[in-house]
PDB file of N, CA and C in Angstrom:
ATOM      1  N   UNK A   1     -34.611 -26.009   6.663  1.00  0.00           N
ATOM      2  CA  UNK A   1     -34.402 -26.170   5.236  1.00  0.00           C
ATOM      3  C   UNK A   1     -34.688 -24.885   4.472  1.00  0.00           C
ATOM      4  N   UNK A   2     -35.291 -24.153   4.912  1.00  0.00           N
ATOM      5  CA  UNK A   2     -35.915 -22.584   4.297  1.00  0.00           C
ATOM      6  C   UNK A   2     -34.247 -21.527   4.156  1.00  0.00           C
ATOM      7  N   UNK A   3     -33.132 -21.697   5.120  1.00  0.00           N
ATOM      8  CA  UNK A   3     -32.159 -21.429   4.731  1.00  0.00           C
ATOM      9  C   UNK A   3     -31.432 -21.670   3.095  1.00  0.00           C
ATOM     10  N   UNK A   4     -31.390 -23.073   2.775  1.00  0.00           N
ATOM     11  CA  UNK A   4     -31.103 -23.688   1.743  1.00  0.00           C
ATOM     12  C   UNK A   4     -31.151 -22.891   0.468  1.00  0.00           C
ATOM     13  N   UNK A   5     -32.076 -22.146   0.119  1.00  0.00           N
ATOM     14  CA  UNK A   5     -32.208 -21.722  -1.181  1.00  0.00           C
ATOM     15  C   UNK A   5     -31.392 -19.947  -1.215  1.00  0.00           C
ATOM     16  N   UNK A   6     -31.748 -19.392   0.691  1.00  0.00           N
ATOM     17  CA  UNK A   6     -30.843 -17.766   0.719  1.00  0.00           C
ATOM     18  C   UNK A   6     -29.274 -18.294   0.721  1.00  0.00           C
ATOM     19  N   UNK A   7     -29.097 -19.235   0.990  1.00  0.00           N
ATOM     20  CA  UNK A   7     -27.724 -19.954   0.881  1.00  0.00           C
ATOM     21  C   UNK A   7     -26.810 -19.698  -0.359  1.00  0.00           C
ATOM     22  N   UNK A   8     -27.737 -20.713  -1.379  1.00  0.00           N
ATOM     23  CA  UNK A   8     -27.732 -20.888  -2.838  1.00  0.00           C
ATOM     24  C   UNK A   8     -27.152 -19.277  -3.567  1.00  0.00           C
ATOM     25  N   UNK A   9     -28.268 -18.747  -3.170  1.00  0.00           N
ATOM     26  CA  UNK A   9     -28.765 -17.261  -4.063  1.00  0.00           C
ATOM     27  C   UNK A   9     -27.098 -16.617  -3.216  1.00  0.00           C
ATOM     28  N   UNK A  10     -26.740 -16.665  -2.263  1.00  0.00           N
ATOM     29  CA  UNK A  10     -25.796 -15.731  -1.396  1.00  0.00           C
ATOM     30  C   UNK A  10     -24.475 -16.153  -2.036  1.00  0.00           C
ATOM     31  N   UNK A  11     -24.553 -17.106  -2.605  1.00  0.00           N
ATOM     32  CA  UNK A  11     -22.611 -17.771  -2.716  1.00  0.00           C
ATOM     33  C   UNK A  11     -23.189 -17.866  -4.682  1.00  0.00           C
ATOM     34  N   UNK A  12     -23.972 -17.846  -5.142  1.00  0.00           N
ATOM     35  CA  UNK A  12     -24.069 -17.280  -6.868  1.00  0.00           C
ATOM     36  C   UNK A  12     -23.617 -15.410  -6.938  1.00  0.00           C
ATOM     37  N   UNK A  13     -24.682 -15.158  -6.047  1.00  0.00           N
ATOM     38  CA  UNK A  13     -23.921 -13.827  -5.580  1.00  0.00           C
ATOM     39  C   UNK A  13     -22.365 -13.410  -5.502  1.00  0.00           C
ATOM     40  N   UNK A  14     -21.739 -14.132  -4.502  1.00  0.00           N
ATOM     41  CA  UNK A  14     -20.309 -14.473  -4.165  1.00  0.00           C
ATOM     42  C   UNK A  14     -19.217 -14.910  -5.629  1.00  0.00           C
ATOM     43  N   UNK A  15     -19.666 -15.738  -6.088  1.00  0.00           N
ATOM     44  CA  UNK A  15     -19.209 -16.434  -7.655  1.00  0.00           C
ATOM     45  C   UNK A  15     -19.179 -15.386  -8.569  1.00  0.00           C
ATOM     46  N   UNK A  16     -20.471 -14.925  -8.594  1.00  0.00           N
ATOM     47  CA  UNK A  16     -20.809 -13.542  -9.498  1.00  0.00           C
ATOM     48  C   UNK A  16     -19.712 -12.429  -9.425  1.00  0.00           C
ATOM     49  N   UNK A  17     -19.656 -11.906  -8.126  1.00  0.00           N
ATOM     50  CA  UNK A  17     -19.107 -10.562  -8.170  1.00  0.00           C
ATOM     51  C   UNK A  17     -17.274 -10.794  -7.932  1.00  0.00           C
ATOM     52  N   UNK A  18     -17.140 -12.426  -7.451  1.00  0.00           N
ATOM     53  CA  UNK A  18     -15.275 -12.635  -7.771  1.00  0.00           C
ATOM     54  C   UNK A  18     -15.258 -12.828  -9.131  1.00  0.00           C
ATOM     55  N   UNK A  19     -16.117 -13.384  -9.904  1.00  0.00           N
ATOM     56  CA  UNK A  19     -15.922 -13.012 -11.329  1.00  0.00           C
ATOM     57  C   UNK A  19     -15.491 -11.557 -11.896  1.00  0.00           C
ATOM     58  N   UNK A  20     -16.914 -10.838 -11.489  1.00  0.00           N
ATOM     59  CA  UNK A  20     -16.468  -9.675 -12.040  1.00  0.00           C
ATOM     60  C   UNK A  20     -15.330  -8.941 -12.083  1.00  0.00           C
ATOM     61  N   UNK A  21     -14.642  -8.923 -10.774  1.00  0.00           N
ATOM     62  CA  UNK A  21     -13.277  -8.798 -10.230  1.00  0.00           C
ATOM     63  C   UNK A  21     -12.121  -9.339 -10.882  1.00  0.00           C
ATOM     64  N   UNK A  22     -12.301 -10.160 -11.324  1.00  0.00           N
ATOM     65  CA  UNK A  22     -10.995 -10.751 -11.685  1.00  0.00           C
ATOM     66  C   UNK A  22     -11.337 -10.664 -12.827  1.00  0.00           C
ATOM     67  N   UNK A  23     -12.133 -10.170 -14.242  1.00  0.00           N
ATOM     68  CA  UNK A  23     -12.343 -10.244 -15.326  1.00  0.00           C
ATOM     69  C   UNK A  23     -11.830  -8.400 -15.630  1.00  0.00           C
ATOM     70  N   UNK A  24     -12.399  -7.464 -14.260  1.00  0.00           N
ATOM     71  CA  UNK A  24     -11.765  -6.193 -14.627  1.00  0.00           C
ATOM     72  C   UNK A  24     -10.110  -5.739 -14.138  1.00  0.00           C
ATOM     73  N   UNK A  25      -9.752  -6.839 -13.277  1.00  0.00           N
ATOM     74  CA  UNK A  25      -8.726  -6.775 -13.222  1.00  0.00           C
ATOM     75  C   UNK A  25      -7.256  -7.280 -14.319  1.00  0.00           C
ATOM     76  N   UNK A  26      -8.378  -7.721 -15.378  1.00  0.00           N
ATOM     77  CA  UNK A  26      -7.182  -8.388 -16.564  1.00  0.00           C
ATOM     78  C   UNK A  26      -7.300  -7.212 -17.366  1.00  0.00           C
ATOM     79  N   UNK A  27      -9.162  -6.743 -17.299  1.00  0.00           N
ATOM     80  CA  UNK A  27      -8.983  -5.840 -18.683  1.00  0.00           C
ATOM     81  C   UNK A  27      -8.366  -4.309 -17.564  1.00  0.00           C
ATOM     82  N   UNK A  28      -8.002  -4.346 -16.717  1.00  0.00           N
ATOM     83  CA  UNK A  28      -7.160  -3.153 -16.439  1.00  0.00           C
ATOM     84  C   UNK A  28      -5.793  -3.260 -16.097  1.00  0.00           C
ATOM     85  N   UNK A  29      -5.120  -4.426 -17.072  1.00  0.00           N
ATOM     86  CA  UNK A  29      -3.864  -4.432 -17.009  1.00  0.00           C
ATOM     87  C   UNK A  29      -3.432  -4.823 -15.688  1.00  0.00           C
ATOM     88  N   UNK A  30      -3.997  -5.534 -14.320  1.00  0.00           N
ATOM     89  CA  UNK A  30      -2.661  -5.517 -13.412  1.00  0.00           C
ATOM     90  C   UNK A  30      -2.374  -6.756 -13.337  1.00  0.00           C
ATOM     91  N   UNK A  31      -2.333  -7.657 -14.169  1.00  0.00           N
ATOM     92  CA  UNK A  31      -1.207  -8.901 -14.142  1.00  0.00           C
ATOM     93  C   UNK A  31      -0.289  -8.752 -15.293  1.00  0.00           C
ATOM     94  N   UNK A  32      -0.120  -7.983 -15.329  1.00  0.00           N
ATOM     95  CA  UNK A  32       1.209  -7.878 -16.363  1.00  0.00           C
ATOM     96  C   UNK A  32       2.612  -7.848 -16.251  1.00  0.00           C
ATOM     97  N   UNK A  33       2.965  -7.441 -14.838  1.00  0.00           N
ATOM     98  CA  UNK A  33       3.748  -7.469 -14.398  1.00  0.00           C
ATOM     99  C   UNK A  33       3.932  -8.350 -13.249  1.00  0.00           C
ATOM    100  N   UNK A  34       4.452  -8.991 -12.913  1.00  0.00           N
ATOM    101  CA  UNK A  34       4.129  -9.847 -11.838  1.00  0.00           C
ATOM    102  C   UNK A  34       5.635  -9.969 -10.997  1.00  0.00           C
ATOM    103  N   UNK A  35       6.887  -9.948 -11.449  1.00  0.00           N
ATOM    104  CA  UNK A  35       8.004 -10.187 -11.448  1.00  0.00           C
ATOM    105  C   UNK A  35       8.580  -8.586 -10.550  1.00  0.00           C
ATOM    106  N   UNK A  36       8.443  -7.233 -10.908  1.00  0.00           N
ATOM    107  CA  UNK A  36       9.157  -5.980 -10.478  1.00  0.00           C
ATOM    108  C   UNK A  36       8.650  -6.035  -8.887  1.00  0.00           C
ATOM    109  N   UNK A  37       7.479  -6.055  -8.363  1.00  0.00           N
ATOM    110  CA  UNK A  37       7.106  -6.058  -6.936  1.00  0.00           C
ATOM    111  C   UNK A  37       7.178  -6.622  -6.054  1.00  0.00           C
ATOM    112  N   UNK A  38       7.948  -8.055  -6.697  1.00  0.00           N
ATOM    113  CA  UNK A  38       8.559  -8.904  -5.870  1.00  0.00           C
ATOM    114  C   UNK A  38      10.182  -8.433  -5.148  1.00  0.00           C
ATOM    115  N   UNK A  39      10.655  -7.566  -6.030  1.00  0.00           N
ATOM    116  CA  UNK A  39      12.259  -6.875  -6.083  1.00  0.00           C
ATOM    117  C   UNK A  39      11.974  -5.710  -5.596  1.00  0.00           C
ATOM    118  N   UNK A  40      10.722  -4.784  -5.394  1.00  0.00           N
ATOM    119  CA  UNK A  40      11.069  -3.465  -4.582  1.00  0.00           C
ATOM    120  C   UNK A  40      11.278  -3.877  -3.117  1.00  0.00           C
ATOM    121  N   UNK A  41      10.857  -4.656  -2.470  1.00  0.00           N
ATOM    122  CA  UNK A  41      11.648  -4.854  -0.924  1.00  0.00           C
ATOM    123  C   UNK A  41      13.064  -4.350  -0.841  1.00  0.00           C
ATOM    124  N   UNK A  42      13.421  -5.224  -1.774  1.00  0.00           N
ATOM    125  CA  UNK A  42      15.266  -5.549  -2.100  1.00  0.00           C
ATOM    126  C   UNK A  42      15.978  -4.460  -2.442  1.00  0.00           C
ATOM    127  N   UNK A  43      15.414  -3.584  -3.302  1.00  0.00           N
ATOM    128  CA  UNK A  43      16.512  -2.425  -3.633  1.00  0.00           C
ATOM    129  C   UNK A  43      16.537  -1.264  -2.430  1.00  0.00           C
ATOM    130  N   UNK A  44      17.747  -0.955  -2.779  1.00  0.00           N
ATOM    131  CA  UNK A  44      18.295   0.022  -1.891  1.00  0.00           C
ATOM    132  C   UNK A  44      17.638   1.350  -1.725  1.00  0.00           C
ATOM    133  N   UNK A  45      17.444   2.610  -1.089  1.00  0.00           N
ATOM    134  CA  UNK A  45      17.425   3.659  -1.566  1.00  0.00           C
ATOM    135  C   UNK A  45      18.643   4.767  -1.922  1.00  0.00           C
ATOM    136  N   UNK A  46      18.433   5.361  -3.108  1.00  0.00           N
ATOM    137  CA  UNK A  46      19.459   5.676  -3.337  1.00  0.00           C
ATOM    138  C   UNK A  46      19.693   7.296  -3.142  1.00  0.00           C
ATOM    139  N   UNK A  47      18.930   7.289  -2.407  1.00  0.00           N
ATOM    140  CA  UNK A  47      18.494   8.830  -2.794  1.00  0.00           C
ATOM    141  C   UNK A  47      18.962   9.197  -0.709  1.00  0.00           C
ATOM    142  N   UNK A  48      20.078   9.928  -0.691  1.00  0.00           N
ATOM    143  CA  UNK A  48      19.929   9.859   1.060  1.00  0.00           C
ATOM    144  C   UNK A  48      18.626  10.597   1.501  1.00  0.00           C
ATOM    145  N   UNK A  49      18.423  10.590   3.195  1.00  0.00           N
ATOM    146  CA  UNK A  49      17.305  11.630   3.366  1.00  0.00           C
ATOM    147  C   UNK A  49      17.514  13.288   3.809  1.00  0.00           C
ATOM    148  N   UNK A  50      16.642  14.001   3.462  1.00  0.00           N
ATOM    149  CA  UNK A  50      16.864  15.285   3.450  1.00  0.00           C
ATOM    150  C   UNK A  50      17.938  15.799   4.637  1.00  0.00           C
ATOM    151  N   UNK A  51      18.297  16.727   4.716  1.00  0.00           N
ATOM    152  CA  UNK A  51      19.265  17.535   6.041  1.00  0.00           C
ATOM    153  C   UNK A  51      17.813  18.429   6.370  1.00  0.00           C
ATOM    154  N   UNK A  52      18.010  18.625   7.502  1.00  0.00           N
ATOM    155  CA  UNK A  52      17.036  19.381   7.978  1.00  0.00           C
ATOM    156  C   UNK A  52      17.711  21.157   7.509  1.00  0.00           C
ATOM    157  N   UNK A  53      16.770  21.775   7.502  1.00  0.00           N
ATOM    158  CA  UNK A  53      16.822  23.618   6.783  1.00  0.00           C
ATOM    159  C   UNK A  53      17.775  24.189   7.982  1.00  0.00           C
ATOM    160  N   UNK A  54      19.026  24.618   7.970  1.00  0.00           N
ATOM    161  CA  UNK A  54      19.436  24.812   8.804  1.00  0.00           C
ATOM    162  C   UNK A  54      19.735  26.043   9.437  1.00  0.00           C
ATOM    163  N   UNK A  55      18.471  27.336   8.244  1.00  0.00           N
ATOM    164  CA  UNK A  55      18.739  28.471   9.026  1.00  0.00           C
ATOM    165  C   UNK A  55      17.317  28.550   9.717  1.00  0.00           C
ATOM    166  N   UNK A  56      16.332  27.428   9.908  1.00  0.00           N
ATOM    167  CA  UNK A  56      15.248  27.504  10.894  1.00  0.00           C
ATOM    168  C   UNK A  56      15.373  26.921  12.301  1.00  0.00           C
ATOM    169  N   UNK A  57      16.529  25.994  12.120  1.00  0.00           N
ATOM    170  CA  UNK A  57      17.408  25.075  13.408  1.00  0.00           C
ATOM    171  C   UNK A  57      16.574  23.987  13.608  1.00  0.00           C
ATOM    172  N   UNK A  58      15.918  23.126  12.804  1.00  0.00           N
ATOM    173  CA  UNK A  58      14.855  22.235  12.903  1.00  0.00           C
ATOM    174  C   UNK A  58      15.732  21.059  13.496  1.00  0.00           C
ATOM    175  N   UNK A  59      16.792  20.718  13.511  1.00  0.00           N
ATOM    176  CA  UNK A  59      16.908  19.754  13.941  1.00  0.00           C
ATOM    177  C   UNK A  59      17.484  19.847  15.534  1.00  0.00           C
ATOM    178  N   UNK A  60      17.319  20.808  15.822  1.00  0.00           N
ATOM    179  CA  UNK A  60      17.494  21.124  17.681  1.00  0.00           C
ATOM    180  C   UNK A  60      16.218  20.890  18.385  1.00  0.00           C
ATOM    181  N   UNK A  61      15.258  21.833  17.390  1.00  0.00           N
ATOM    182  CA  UNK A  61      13.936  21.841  17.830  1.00  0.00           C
ATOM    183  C   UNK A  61      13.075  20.434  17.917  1.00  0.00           C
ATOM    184  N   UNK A  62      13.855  19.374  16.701  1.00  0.00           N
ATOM    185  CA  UNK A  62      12.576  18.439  16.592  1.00  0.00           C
ATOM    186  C   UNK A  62      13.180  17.504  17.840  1.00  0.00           C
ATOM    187  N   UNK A  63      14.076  17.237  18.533  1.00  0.00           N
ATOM    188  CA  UNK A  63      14.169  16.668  19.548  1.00  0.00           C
ATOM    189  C   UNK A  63      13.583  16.756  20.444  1.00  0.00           C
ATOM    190  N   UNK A  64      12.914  17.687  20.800  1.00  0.00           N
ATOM    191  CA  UNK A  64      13.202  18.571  21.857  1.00  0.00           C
ATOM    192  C   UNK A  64      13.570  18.747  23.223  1.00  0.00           C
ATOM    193  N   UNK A  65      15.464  18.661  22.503  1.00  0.00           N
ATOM    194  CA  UNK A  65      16.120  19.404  23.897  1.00  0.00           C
ATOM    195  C   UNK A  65      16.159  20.621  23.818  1.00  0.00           C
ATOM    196  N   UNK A  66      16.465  20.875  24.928  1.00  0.00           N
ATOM    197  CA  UNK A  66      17.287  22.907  24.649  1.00  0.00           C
ATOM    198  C   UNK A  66      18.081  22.542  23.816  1.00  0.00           C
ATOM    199  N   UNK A  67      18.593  24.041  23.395  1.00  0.00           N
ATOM    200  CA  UNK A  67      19.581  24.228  22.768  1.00  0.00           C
ATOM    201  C   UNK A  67      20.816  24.639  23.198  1.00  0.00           C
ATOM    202  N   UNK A  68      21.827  23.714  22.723  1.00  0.00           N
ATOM    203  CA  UNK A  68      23.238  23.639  23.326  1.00  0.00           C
ATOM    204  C   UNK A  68      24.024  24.981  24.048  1.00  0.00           C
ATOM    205  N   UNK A  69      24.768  25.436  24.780  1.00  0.00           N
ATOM    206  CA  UNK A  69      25.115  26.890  24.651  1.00  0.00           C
ATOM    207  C   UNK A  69      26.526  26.851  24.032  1.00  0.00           C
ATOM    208  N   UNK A  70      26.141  27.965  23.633  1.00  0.00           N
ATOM    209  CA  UNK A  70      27.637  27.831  22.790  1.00  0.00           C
ATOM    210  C   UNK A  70      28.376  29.327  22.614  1.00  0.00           C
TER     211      UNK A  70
END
């Protein structure tokens, strides 16, 4: 029974500090949006990805095979 009361004190603790949490999370604005982060999965990118620099030959090198003869 001597458990009973570090119990008590451990989960007021627990109550306490998800309070605090969720009281600085309103006054720092992040439920305001709730709707846009559901839709970044979904969009596309629109932007293609880089070409590799092609007077360093990075994209021979990052394979790494030899290089072709030519």
């Amino acid at each position: 029974m001597s458990i009973l009361p570090v119990m008590i004190l451990v989960s007021m603790l627990v109550v306490i500090g998800a309070g605090i949490a969720f009281f600085w999370a309103v006054d720092h604005d992040q439920f305001e949006d709730l709707q846009s982060p559901a839709f970044l999965p979904l969009m596309d990118d629109s932007a293609p990805p880089p070409d590799p620099d092609p007077t360093t030959g990075a994209g021979d090198s990052a394979s790494g095979a030899p290089p072709a003869p030519g």
